[in-house]
C-alpha atoms as a PDB file:
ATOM      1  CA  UNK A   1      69.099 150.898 117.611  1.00  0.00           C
ATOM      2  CA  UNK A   2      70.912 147.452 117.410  1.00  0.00           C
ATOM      3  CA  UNK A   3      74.573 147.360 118.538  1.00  0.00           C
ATOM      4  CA  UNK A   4      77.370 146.333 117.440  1.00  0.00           C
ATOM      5  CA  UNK A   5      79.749 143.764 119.737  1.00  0.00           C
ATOM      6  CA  UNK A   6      82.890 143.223 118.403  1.00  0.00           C
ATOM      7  CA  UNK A   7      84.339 139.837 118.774  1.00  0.00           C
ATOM      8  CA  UNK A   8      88.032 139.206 119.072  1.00  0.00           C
ATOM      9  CA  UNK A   9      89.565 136.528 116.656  1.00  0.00           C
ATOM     10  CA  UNK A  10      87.679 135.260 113.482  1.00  0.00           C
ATOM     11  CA  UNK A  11      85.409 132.753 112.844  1.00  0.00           C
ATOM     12  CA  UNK A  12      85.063 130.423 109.555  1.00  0.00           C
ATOM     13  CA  UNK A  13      81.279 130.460 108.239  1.00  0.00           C
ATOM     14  CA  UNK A  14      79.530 127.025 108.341  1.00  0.00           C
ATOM     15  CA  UNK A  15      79.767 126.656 104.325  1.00  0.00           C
ATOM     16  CA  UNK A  16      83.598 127.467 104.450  1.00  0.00           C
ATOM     17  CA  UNK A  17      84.381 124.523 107.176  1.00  0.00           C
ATOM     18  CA  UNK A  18      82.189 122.493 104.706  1.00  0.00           C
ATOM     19  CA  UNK A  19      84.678 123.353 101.781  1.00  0.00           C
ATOM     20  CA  UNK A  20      87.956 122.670 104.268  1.00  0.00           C
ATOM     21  CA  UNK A  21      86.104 119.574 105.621  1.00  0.00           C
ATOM     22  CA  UNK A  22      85.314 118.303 101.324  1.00  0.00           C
ATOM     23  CA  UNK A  23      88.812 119.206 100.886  1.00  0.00           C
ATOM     24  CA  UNK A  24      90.528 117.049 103.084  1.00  0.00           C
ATOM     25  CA  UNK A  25      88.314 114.353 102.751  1.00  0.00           C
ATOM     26  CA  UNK A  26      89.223 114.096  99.530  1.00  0.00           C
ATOM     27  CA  UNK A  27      93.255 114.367 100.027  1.00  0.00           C
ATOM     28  CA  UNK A  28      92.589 111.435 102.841  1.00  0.00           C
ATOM     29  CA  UNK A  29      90.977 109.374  99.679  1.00  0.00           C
ATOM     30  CA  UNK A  30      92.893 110.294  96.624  1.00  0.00           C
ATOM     31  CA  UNK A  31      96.501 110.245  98.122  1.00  0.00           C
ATOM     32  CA  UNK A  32      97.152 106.955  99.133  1.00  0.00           C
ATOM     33  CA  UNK A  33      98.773 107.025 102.943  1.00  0.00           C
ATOM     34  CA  UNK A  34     101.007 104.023 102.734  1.00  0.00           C
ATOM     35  CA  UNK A  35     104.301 104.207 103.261  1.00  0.00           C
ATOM     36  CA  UNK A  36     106.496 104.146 100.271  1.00  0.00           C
ATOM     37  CA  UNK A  37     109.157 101.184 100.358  1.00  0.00           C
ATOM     38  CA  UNK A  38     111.271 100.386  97.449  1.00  0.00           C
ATOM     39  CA  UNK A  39     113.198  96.963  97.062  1.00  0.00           C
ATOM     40  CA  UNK A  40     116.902  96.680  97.084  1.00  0.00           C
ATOM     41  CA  UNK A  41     119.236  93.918  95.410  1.00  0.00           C
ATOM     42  CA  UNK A  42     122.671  93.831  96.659  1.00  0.00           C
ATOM     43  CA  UNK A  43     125.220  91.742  94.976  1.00  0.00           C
ATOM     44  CA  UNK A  44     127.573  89.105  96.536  1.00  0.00           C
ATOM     45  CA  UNK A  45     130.639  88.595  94.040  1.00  0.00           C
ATOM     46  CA  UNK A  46     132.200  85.510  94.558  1.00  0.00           C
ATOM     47  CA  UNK A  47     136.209  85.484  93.710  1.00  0.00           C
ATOM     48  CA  UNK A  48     138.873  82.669  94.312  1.00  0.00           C
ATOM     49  CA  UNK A  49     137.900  81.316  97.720  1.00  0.00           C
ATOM     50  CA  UNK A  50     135.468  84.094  99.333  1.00  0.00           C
ATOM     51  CA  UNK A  51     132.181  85.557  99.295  1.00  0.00           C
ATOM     52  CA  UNK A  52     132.497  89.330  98.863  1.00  0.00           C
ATOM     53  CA  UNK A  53     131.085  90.935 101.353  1.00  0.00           C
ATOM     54  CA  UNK A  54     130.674  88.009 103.515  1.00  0.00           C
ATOM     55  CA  UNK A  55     128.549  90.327 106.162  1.00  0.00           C
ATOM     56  CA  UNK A  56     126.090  92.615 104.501  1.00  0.00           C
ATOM     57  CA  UNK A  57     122.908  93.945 106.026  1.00  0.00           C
ATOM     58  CA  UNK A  58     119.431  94.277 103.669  1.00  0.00           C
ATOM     59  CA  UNK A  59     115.704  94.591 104.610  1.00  0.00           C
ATOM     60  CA  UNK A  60     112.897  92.819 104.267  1.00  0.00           C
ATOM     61  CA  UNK A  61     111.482  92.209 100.455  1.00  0.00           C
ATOM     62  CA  UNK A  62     115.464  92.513  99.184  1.00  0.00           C
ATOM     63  CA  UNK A  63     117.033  90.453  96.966  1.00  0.00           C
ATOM     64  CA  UNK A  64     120.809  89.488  97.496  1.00  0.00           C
ATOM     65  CA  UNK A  65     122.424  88.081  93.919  1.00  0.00           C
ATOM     66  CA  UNK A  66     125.197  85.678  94.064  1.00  0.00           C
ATOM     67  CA  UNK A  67     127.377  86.008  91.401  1.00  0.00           C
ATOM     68  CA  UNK A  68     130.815  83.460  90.571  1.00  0.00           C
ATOM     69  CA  UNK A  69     133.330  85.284  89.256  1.00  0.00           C
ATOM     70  CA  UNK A  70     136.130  82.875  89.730  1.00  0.00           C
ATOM     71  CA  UNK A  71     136.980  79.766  88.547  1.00  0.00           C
ATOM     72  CA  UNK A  72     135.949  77.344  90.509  1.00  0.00           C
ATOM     73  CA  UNK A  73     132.826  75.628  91.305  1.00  0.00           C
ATOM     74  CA  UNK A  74     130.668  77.469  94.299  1.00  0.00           C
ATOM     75  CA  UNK A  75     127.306  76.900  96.280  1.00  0.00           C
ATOM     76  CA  UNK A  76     125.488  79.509  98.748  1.00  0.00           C
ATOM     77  CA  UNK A  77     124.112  76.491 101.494  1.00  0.00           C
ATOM     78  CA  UNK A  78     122.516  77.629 104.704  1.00  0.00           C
ATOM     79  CA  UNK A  79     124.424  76.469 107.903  1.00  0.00           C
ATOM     80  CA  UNK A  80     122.564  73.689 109.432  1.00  0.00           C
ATOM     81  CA  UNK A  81     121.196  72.138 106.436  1.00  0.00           C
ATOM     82  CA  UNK A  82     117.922  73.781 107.132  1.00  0.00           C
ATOM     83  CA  UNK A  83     117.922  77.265 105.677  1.00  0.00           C
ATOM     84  CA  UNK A  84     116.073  78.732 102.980  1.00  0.00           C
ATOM     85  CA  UNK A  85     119.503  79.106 100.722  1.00  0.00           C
ATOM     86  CA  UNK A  86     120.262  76.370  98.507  1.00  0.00           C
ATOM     87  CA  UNK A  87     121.834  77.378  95.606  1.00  0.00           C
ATOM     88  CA  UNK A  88     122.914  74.752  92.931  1.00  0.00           C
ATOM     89  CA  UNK A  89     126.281  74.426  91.862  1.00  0.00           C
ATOM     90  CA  UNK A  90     127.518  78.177  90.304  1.00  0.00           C
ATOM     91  CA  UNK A  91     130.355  77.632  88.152  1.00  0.00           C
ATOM     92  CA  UNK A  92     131.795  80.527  86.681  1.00  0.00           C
ATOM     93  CA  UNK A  93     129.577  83.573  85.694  1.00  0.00           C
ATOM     94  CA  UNK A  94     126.724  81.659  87.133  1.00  0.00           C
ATOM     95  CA  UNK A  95     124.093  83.581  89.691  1.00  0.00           C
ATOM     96  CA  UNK A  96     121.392  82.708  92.627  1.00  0.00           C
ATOM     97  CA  UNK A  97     119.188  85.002  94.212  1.00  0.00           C
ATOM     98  CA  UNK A  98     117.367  84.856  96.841  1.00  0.00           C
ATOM     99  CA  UNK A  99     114.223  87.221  98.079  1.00  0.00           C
ATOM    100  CA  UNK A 100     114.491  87.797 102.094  1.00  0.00           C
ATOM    101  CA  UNK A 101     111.232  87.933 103.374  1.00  0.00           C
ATOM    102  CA  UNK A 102     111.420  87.152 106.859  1.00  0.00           C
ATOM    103  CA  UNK A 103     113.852  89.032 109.443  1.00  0.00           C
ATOM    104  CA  UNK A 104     116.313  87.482 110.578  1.00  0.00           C
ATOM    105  CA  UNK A 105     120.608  86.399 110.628  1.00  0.00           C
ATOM    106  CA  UNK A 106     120.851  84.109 107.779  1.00  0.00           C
ATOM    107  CA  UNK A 107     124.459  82.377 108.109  1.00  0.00           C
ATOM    108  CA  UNK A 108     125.688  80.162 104.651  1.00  0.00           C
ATOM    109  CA  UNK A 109     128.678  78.374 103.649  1.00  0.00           C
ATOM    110  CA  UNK A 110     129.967  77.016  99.994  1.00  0.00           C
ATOM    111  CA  UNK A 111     129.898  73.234 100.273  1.00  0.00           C
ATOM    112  CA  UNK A 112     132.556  72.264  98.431  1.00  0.00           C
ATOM    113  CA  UNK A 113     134.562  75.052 100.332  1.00  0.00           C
ATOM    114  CA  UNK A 114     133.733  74.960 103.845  1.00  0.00           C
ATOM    115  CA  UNK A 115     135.509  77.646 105.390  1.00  0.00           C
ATOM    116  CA  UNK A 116     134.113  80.516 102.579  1.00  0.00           C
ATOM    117  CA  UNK A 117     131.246  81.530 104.787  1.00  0.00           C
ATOM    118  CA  UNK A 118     128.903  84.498 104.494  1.00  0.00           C
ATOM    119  CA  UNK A 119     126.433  86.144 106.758  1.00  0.00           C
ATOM    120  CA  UNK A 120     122.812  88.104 105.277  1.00  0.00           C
ATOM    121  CA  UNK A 121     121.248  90.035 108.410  1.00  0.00           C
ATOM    122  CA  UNK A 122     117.571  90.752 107.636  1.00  0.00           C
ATOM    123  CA  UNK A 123     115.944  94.322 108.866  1.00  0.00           C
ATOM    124  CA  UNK A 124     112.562  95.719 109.531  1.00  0.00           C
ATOM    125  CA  UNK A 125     111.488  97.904 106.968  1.00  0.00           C
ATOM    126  CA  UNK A 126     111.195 101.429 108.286  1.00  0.00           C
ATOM    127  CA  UNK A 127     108.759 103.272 106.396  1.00  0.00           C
ATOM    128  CA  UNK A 128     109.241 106.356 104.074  1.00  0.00           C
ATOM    129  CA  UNK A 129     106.304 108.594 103.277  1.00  0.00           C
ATOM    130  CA  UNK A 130     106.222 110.511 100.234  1.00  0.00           C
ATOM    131  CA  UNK A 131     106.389 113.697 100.081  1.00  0.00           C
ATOM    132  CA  UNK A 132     102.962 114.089  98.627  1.00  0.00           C
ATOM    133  CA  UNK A 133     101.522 112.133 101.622  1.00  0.00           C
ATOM    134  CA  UNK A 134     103.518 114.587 104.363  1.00  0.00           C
ATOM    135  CA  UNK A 135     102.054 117.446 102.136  1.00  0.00           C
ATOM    136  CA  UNK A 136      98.168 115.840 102.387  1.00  0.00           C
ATOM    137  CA  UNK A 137      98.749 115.153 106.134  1.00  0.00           C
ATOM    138  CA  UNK A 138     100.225 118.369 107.072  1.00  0.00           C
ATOM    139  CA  UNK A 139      97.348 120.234 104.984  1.00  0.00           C
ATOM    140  CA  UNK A 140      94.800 118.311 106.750  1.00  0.00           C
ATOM    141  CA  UNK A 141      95.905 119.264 109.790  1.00  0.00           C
ATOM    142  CA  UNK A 142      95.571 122.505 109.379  1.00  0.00           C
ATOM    143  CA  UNK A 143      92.284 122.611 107.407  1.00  0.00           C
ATOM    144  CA  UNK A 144      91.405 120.720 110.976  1.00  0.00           C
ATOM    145  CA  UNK A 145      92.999 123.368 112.950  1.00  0.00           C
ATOM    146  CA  UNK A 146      91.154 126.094 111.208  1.00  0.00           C
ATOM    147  CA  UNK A 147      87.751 124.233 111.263  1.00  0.00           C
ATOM    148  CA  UNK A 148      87.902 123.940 114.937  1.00  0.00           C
ATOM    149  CA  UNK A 149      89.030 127.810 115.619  1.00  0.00           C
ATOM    150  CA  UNK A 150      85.653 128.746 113.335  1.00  0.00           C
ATOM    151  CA  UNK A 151      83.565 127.051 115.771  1.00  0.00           C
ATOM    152  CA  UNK A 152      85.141 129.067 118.827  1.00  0.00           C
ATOM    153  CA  UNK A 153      82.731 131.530 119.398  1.00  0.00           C
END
């Protein structure tokens, strides 16, 4: 007579751990894992004799919009001469932008008013996943988890 010998935990049959294996495959290749980043502009109002905010703080792939809402004529100039911002001459209602794609302290001045300065401090990006991607990941893991416990014997 054949016995019986009871095994403690459970095991996943070959052609299930084929299915969980299929299945995450396909979640790795349909949902894209790339971290979802979104572009910011942030606007600089510039009134009477000042750049409003004269510090702000954006990351990379922003775009900062310079707008001159006062009456007199303004530039956004990089200090040193050498900088990537080089606005023309914004009289009123006129606008510059400018796309930050390196990291960095960009420092600027108006050049027919000296002593309005301004100050754009470029970050890293930090990555957000969506939440479609944590879901895929997280399910993967466990379809990995459960895969690996099946072949416990």
């Amino acid at each position: 007579m054949r016995e019986m010998h009871h095994r403690s935990g459970w095991r996943v049959l070959p052609s299930v751990q084929i299915a969980l294996l299929a299945v995450s495959m396909v979640f790795s290749l349909v949902i894209p894992m790339t971290p979802q980043v979104s572009a910011a502009t942030t606007n600089v109002s510039i009134v009477d004799f000042a750049f409003q905010s004269s510090l702000i703080n954006v990351q990379l792939g922003d775009t900062v919009i310079w707008t001159n809402n006062g009456v007199a004529p303004h530039t956004v100039t990089s200090d040193g001469g050498s900088g990537p911002l080089d606005s023309p001459t914004l009289n009123t209602g006129g606008t510059y932008y400018f796309n930050f794609t390196s990291e960095g302290t960009y420092n600027y001045h108006c050049t027919f008013h000296p002593q309005m300065k301004g100050t754009v401090i470029v970050g890293q990006v930090v990555p957000e996943y969506s939440g479609v991607s944590l879901v895929a990941i997280g399910l993967m893991g466990i379809l990995l988890v459960l895969a690996a416990l099946g072949r416990r014997r």
